[in-house]
C-alpha atoms as a PDB file:
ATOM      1  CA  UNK A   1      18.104   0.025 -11.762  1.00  0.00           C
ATOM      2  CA  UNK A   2      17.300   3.541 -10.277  1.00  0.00           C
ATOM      3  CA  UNK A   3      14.979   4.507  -7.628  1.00  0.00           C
ATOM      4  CA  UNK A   4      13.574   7.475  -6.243  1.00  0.00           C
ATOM      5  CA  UNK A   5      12.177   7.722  -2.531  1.00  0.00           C
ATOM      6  CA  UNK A   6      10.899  10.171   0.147  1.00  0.00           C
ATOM      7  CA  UNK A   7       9.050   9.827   2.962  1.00  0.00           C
ATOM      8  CA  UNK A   8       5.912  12.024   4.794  1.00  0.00           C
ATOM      9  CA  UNK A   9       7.873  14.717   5.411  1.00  0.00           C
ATOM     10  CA  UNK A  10      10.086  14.476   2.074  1.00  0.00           C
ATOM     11  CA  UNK A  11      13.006  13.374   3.830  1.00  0.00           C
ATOM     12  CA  UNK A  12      15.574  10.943   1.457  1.00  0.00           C
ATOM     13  CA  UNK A  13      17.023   7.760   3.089  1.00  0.00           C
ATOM     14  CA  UNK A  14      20.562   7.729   3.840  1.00  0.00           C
ATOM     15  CA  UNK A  15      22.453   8.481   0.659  1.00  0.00           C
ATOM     16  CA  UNK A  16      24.703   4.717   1.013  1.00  0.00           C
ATOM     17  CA  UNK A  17      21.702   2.808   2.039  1.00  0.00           C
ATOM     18  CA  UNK A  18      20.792  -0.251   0.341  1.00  0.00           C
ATOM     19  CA  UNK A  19      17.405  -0.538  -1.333  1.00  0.00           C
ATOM     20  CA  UNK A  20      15.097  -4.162  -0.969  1.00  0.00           C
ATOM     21  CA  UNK A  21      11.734  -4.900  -2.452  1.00  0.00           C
ATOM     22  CA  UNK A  22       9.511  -8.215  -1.800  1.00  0.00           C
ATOM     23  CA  UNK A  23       6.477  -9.129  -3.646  1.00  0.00           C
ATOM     24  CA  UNK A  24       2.976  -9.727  -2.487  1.00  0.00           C
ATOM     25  CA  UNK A  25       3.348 -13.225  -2.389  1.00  0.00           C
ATOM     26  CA  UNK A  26       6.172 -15.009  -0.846  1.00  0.00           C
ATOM     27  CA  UNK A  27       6.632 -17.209  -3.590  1.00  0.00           C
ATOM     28  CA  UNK A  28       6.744 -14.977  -6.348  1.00  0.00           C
ATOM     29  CA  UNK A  29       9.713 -13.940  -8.105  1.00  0.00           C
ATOM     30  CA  UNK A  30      10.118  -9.832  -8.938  1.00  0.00           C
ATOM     31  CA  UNK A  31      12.252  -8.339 -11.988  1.00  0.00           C
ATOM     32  CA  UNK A  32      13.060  -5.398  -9.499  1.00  0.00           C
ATOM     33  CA  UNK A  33      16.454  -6.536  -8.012  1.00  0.00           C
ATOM     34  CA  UNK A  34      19.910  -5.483  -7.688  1.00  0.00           C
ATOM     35  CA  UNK A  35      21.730  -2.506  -7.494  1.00  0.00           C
ATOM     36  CA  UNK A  36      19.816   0.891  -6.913  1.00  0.00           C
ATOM     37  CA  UNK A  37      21.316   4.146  -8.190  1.00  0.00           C
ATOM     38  CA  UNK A  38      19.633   6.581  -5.895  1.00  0.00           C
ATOM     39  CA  UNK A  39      17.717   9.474  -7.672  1.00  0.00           C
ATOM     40  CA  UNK A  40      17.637  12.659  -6.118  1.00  0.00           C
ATOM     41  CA  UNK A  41      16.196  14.876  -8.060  1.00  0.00           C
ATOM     42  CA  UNK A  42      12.850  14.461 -10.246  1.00  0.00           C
ATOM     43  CA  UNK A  43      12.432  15.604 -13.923  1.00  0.00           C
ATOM     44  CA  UNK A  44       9.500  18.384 -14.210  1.00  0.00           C
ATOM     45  CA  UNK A  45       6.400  16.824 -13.366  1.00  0.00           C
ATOM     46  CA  UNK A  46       4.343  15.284 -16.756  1.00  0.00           C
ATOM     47  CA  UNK A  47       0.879  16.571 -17.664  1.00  0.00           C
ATOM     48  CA  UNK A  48      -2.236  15.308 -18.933  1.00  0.00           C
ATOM     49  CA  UNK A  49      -0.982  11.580 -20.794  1.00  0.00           C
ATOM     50  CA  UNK A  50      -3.188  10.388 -23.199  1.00  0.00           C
ATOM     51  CA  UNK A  51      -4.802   7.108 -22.756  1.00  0.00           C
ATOM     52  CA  UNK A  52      -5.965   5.310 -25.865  1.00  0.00           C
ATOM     53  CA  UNK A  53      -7.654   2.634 -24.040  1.00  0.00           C
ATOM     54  CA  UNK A  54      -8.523   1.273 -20.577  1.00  0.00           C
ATOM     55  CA  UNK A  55     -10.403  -1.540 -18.930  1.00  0.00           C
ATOM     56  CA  UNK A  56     -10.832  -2.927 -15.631  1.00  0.00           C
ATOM     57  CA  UNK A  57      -9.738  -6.715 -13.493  1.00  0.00           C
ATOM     58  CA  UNK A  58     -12.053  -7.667 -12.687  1.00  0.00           C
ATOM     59  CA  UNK A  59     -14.751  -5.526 -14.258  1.00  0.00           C
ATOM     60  CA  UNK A  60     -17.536  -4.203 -11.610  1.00  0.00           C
ATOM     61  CA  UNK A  61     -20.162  -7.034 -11.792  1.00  0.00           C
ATOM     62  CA  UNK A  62     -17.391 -10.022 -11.249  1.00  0.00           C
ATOM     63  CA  UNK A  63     -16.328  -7.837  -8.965  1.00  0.00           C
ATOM     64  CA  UNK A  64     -19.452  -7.797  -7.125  1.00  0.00           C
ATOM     65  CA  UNK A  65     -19.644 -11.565  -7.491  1.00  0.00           C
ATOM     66  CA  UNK A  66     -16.083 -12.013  -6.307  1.00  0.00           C
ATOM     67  CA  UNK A  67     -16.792 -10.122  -3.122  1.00  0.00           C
ATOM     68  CA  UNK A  68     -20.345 -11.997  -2.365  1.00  0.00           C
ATOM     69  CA  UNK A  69     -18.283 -15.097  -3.202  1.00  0.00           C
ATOM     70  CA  UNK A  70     -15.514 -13.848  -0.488  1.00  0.00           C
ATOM     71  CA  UNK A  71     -18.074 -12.642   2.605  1.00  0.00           C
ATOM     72  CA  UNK A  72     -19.518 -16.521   1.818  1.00  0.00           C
ATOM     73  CA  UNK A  73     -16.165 -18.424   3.465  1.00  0.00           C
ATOM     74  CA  UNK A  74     -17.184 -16.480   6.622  1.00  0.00           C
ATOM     75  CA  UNK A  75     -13.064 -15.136   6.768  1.00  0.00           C
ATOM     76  CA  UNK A  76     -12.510 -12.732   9.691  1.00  0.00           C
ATOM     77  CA  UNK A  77     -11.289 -10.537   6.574  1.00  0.00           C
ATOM     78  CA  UNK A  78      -9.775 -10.780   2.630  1.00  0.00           C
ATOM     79  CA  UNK A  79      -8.556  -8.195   0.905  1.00  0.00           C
ATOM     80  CA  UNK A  80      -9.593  -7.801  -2.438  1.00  0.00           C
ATOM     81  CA  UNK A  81      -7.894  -5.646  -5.047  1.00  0.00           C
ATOM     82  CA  UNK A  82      -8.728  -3.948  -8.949  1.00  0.00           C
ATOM     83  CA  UNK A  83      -6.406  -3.844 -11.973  1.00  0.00           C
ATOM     84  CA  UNK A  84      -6.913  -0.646 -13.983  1.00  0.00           C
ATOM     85  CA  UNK A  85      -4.931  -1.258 -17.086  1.00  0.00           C
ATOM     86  CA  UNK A  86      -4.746   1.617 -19.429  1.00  0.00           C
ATOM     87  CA  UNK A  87      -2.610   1.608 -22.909  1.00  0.00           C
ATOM     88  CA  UNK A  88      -0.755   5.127 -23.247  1.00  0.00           C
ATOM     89  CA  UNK A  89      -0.192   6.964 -26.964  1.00  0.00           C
ATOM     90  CA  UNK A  90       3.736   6.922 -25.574  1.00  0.00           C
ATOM     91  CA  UNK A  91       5.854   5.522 -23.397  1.00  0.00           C
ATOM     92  CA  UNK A  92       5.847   7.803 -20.223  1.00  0.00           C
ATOM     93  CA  UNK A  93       8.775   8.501 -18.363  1.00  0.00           C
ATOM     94  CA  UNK A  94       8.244   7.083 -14.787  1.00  0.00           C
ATOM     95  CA  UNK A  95       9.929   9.799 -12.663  1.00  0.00           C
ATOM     96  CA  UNK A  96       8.041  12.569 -14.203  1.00  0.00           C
ATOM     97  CA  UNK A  97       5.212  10.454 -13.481  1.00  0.00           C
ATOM     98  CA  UNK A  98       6.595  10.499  -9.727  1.00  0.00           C
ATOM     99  CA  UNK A  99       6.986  13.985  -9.899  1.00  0.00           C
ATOM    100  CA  UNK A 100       3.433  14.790 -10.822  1.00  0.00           C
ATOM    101  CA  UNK A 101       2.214  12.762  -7.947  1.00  0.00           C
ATOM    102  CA  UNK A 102       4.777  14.703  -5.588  1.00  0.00           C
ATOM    103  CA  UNK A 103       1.929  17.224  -5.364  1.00  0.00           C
ATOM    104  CA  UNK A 104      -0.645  14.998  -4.425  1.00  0.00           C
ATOM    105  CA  UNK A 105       1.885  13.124  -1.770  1.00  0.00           C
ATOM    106  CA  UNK A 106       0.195  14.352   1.577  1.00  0.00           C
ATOM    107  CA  UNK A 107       0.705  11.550   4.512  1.00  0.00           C
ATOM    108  CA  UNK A 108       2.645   9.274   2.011  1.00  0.00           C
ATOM    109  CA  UNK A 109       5.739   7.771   0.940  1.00  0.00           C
ATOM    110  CA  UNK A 110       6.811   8.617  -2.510  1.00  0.00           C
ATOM    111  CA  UNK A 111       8.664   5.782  -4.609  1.00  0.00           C
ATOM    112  CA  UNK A 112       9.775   4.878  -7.847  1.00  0.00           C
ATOM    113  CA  UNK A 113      11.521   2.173  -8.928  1.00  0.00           C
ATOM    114  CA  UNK A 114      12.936   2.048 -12.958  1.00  0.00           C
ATOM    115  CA  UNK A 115      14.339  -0.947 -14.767  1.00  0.00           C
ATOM    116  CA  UNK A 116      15.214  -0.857 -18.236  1.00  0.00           C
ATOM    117  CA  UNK A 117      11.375  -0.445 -19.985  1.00  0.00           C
ATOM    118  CA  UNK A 118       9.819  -1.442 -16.488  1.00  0.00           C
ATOM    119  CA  UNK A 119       9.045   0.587 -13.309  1.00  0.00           C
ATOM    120  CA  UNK A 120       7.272   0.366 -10.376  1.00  0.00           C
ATOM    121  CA  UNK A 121       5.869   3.672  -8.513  1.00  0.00           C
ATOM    122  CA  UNK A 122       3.328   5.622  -6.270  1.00  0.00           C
ATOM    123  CA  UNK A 123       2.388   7.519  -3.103  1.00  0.00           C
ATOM    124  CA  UNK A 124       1.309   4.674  -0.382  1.00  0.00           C
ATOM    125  CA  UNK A 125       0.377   6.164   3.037  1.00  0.00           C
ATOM    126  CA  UNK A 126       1.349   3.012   4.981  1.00  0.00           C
ATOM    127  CA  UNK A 127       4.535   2.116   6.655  1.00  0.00           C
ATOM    128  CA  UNK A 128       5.260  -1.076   7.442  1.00  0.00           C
ATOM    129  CA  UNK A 129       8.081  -0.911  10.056  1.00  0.00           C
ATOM    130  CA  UNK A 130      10.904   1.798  11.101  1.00  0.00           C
ATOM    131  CA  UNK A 131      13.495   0.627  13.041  1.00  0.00           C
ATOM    132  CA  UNK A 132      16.807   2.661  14.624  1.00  0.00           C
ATOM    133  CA  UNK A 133      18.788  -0.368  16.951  1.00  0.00           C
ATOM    134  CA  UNK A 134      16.411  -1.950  18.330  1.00  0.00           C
ATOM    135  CA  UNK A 135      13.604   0.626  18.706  1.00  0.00           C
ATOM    136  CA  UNK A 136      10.856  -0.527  16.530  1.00  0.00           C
ATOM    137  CA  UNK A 137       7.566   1.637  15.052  1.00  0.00           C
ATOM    138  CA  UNK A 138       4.494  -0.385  13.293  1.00  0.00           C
ATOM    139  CA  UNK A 139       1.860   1.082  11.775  1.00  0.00           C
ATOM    140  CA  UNK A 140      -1.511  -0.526  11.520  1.00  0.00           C
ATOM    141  CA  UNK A 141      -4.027   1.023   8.871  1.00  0.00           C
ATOM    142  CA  UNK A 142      -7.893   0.575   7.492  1.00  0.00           C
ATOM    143  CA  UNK A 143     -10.569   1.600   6.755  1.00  0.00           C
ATOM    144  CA  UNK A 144     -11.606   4.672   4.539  1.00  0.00           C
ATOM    145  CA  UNK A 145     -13.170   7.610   3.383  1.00  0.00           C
ATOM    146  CA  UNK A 146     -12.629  10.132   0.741  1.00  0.00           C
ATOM    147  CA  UNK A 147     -11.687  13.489   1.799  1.00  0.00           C
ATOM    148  CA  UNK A 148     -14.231  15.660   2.332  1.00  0.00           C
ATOM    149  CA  UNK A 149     -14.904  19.251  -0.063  1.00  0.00           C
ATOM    150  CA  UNK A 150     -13.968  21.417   3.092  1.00  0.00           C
ATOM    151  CA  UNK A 151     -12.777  21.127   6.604  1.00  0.00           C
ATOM    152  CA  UNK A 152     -16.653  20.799   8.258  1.00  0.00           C
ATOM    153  CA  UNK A 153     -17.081  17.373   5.659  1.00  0.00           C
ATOM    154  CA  UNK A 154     -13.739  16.073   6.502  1.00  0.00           C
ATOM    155  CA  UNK A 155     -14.236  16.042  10.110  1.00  0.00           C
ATOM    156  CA  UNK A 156     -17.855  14.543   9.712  1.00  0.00           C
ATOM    157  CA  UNK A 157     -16.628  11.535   7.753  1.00  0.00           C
ATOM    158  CA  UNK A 158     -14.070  11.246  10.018  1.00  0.00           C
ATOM    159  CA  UNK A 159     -16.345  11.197  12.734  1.00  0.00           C
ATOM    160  CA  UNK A 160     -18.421   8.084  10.754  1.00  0.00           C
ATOM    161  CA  UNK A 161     -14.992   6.257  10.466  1.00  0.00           C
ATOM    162  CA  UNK A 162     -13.979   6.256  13.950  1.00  0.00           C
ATOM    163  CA  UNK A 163     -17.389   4.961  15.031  1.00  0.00           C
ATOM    164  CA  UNK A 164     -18.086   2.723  12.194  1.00  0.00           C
ATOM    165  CA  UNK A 165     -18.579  -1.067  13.328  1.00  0.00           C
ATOM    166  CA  UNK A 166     -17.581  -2.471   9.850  1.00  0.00           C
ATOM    167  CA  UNK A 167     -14.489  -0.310   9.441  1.00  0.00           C
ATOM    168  CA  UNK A 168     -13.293  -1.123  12.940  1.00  0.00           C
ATOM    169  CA  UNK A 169     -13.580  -4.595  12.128  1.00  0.00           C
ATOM    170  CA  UNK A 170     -11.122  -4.088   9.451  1.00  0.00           C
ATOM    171  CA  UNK A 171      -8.084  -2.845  11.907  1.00  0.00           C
ATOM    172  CA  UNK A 172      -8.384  -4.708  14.505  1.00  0.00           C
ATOM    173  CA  UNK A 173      -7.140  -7.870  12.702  1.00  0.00           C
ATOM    174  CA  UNK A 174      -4.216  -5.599  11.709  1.00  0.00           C
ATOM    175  CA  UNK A 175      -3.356  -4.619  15.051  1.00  0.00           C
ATOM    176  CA  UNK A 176      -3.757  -8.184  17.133  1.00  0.00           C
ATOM    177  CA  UNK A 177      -1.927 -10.001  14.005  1.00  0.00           C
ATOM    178  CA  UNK A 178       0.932  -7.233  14.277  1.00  0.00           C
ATOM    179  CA  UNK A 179       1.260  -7.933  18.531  1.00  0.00           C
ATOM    180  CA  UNK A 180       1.347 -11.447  17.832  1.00  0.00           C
ATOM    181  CA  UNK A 181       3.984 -11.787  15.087  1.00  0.00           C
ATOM    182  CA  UNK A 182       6.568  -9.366  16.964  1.00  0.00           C
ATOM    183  CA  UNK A 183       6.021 -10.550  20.572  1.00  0.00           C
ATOM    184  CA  UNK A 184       8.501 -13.083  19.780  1.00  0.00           C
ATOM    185  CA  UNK A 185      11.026 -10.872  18.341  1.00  0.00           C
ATOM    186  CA  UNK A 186      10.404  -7.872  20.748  1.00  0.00           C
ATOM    187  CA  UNK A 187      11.579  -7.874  24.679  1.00  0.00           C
ATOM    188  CA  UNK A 188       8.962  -5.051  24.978  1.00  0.00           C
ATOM    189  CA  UNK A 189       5.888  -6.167  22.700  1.00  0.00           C
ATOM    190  CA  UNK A 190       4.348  -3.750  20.819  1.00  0.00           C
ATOM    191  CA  UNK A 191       2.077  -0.883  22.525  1.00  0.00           C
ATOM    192  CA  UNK A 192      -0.425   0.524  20.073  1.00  0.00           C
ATOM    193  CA  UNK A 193      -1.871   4.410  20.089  1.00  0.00           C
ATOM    194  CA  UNK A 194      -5.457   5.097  20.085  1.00  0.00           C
ATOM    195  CA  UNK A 195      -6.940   5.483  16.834  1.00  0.00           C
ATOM    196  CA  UNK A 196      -6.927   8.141  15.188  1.00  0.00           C
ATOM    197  CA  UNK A 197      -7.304   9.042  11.535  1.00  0.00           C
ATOM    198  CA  UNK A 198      -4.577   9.833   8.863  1.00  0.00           C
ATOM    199  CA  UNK A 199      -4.885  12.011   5.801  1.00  0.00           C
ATOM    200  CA  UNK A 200      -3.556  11.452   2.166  1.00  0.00           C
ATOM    201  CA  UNK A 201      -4.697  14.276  -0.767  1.00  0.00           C
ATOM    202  CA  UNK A 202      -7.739  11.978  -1.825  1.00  0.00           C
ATOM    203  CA  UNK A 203      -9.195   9.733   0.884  1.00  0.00           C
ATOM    204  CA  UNK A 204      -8.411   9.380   4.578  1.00  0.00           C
ATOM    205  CA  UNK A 205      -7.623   5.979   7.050  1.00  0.00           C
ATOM    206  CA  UNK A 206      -8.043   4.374  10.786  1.00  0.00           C
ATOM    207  CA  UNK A 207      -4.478   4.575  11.509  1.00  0.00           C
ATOM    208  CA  UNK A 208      -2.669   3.251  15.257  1.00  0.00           C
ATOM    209  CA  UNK A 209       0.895   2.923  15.474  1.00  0.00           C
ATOM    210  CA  UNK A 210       2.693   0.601  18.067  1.00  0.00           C
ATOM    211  CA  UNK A 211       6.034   0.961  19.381  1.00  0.00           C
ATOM    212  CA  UNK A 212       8.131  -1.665  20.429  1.00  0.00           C
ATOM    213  CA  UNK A 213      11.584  -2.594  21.332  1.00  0.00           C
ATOM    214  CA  UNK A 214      12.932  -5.801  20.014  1.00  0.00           C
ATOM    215  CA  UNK A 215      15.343  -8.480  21.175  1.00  0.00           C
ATOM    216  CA  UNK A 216      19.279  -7.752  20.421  1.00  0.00           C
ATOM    217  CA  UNK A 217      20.736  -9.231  16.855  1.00  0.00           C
ATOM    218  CA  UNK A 218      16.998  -9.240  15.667  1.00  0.00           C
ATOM    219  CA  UNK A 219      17.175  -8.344  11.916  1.00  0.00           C
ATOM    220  CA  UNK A 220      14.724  -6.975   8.829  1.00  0.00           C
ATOM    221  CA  UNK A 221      14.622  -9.922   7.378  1.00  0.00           C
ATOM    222  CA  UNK A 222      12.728 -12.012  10.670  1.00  0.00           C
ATOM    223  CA  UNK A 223      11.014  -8.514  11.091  1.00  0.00           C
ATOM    224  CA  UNK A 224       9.804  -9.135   6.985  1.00  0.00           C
ATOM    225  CA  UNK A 225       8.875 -12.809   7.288  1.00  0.00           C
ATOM    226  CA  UNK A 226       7.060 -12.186  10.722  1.00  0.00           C
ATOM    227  CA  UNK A 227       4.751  -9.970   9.529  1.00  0.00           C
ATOM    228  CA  UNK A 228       4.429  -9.339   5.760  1.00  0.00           C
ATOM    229  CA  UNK A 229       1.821  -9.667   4.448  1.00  0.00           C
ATOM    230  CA  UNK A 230      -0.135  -8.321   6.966  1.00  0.00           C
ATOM    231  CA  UNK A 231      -4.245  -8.099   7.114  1.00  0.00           C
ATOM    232  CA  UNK A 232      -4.415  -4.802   5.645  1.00  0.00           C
ATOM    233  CA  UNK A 233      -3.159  -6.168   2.607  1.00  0.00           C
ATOM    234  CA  UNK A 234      -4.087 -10.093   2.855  1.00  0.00           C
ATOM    235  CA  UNK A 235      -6.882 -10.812   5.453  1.00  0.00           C
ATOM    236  CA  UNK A 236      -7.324 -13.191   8.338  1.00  0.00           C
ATOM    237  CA  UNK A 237      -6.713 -16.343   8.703  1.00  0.00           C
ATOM    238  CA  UNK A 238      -3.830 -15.672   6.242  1.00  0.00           C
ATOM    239  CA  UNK A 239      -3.718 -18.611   4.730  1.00  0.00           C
ATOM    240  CA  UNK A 240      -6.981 -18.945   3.490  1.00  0.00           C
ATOM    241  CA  UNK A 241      -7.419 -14.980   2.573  1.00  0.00           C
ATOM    242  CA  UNK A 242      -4.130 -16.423  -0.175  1.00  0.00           C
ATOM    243  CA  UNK A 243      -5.928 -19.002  -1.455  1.00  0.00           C
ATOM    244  CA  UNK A 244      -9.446 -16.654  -1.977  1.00  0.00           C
ATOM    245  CA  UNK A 245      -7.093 -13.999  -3.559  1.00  0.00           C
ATOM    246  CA  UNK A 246      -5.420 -16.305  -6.025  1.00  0.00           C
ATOM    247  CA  UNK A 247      -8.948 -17.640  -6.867  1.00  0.00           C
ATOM    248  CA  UNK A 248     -10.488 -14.700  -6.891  1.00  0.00           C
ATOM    249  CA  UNK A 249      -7.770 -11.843  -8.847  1.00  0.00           C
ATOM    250  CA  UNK A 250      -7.252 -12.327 -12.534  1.00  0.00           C
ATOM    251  CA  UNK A 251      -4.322 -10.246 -12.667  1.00  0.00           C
ATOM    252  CA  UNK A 252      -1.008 -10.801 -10.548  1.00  0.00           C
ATOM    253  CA  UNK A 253      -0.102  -8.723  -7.916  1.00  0.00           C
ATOM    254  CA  UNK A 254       3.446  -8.862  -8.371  1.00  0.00           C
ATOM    255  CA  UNK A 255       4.874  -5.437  -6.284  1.00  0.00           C
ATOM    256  CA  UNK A 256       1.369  -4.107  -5.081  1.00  0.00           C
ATOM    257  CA  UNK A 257       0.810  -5.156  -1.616  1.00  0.00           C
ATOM    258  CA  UNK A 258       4.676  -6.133  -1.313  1.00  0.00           C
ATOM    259  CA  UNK A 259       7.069  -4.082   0.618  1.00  0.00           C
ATOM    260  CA  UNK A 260      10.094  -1.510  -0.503  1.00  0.00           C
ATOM    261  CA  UNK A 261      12.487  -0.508   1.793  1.00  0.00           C
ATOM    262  CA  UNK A 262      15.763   0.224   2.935  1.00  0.00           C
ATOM    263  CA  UNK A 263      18.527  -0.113   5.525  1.00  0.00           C
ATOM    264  CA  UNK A 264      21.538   1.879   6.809  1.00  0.00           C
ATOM    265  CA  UNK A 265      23.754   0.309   9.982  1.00  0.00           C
ATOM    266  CA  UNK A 266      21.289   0.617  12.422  1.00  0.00           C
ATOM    267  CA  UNK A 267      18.255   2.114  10.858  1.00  0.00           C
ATOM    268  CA  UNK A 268      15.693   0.697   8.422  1.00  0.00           C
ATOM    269  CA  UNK A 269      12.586   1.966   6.723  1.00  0.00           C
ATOM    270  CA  UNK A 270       9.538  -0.483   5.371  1.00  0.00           C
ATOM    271  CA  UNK A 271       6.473   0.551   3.420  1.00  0.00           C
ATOM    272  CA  UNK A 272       3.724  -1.238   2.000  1.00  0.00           C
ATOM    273  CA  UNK A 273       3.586  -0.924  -1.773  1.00  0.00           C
ATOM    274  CA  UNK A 274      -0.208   0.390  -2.345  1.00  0.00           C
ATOM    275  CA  UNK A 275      -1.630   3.324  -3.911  1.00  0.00           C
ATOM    276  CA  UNK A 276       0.522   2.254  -7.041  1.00  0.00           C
ATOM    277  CA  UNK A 277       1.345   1.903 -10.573  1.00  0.00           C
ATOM    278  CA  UNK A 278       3.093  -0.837 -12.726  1.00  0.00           C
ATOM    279  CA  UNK A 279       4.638   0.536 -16.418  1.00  0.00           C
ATOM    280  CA  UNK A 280       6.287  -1.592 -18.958  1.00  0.00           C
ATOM    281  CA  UNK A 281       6.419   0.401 -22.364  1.00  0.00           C
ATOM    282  CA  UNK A 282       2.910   1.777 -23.026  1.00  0.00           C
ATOM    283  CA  UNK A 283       1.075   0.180 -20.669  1.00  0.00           C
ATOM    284  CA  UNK A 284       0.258   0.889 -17.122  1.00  0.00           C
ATOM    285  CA  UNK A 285      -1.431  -1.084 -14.669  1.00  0.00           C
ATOM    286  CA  UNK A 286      -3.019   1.269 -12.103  1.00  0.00           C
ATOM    287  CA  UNK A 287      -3.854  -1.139  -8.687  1.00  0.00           C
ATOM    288  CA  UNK A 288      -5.894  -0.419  -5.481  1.00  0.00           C
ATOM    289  CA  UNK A 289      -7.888  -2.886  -2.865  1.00  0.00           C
ATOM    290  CA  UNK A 290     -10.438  -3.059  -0.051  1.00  0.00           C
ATOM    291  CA  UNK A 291     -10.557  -4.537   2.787  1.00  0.00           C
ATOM    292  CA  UNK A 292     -13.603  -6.632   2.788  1.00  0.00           C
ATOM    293  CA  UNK A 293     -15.135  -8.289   6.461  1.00  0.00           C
ATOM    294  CA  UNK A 294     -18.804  -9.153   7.281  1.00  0.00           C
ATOM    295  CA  UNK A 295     -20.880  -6.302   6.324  1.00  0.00           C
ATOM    296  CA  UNK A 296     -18.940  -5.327   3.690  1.00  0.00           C
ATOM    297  CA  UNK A 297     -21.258  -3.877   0.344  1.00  0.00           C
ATOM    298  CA  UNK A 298     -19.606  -5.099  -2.671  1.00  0.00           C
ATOM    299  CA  UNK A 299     -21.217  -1.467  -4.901  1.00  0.00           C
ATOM    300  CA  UNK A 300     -19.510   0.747  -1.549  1.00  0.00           C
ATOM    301  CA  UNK A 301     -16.358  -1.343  -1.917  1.00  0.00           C
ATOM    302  CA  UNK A 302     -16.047  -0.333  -5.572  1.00  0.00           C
ATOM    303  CA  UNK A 303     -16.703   3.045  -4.989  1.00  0.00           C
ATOM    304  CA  UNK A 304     -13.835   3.083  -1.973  1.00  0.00           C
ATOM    305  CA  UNK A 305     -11.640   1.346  -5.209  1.00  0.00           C
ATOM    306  CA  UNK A 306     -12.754   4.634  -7.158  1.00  0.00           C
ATOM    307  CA  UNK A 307     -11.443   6.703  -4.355  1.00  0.00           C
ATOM    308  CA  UNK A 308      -8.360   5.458  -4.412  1.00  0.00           C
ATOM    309  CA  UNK A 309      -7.391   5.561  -8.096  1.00  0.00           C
ATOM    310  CA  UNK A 310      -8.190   9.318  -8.236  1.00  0.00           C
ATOM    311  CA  UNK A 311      -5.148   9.568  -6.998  1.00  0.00           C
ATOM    312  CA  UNK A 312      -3.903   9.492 -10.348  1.00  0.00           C
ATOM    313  CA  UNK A 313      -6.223  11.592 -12.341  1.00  0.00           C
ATOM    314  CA  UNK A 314      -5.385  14.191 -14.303  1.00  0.00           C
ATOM    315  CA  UNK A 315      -2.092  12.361 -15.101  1.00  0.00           C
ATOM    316  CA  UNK A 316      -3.457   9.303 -17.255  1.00  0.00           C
ATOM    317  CA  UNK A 317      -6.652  11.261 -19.096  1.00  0.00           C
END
């Protein structure tokens, strides 16, 4: 198994630091395990793949339906997520893949993980914990808008995020579920920043990050089963956002919403696995989701899926 990873500022983990991934669901078994040989250097970046065929899971009107259906339980918040599966001329390879997206990697977390004829990649803006002894950062993040054409649209849809009832109701859930999982780990529980928004190359986030310190021998793994998933990939109440997604998806998740990450003595390093791609042979299974709360419009939510996924165009045309 090989993987390649960088983080915002391109920065590679520690070069003997051992490599984890966990799926969406607790439950559910992943193909991605074992050793990691650590790739440090990406191929030349692949252009323009030709896609012989593609289709949507859900397509938009059950998607429309499944949302309606979702905003009918009355759940604080679910997130719902699309399947974009697309059947290539030739089997890619994945790192080139990674590379091409290196240049659309603003405010994220490049990955790729290769096994055999399957790999796992993509540029996900969210970090779910950082850790160095027992200093601990969090990152809560929701909400979105596409970037804007210049610098005057990007600060007026930022504007409309910030003060946008709807969208706020999306990351608050994130934040109070994040204080309440770590108090009990943490002898100083976490603080969170104002919001604020954070950029990627195609859309743009609410974003607060808290910073706690946790309680001596603590380790990833109680951090992991504390917290993941949290809201911003599942919903609120948790339980009942699984069930809705499991009724609602016909596709599996499998590594898209789960976490990647690594640790080195003291340090660690945990993202969420979104903005990302699935590959085994020719076909590719492109993912994104959307947080959906009460007043939630299943056509804007689609559109906000859209957003996303242009992330990779101009790779798969």
């Amino acid at each position: 198994m090989k993987i390649y990873w960088a983080d915002r500022e391109n920065r590679k983990a520690p070069s003997a630091a051992t490599f984890q991934c966990r799926s969406f669901f607790p439950h559910q078994s992943i193909d991605f395990r074992g050793y990691c040989e650590s790739i440090e250097t990406l191929p030349p970046p692949v252009k323009h793949l030709k896609v012989k065929s593609r289709y949507e899971l859900p397509h938009k009107e059950q998607w429309i339906q499944n949302v309606e259906k979702a905003l009918s339980q009355k759940l604080e918040k679910i997130v719902l997520a699309r399947c974009q599966v697309l059947e290539l001329e030739e089997a890619p390879n994945p790192f080139a893949i990674t590379a091409a997206l290196k240049t659309k990697a603003q405010g994220a977390f490049l990955f790729c993980i290769q096994k055999e004829d399957q790999a796992f990649l993509g540029a996900s803006p969210e970090r779910l914990f950082a850790r160095k002894g027992t200093q601990l950062i969090t990152e809560a993040m929701a909400g979105t808008r596409p970037r804007g054409k210049n610098a005057q649209e990007d600060s007026l849809l930022q504007k409309e995020l910030l003060s946008n009832e709807k969208d706020l109701r999306e990351i608050v859930p994130v934040q109070t579920f994040l204080k309440n999982r770590l108090s009990p780990l943490c002898s100083i529980a976490p603080v969170f920043t104002p919001l604020k928004i954070h950029q990627t190359h195609n859309v743009q986030h609410l974003y607060s990050q808290g910073l706690a310190h946790l309680k001596e021998s603590i380790s990833d793994e109680e951090i992991l089963r504390a917290i993941h998933p949290t809201p911003a990939l599942c919903g609120a109440p948790q339980e009942q956002a699984f069930e809705w997604i499991q009724k609602l998806e016909p596709f599996q998740r499998g590594l898209y919403g789960g976490v990647i990450g690594w640790s080195h003595g003291i340090e660690s390093e945990w993202i969420v696995a979104i903005r990302s791609c699935y590959i085994q042979g020719k076909t590719v299974q492109l993912f994104s989701g959307a947080g959906i709360v009460q007043g939630s419009d299943p056509a804007q939510e689609w559109e906000e899926l859209n957003h996303k996924l242009k992330l990779f165009d101009e790779i798969f045309v």
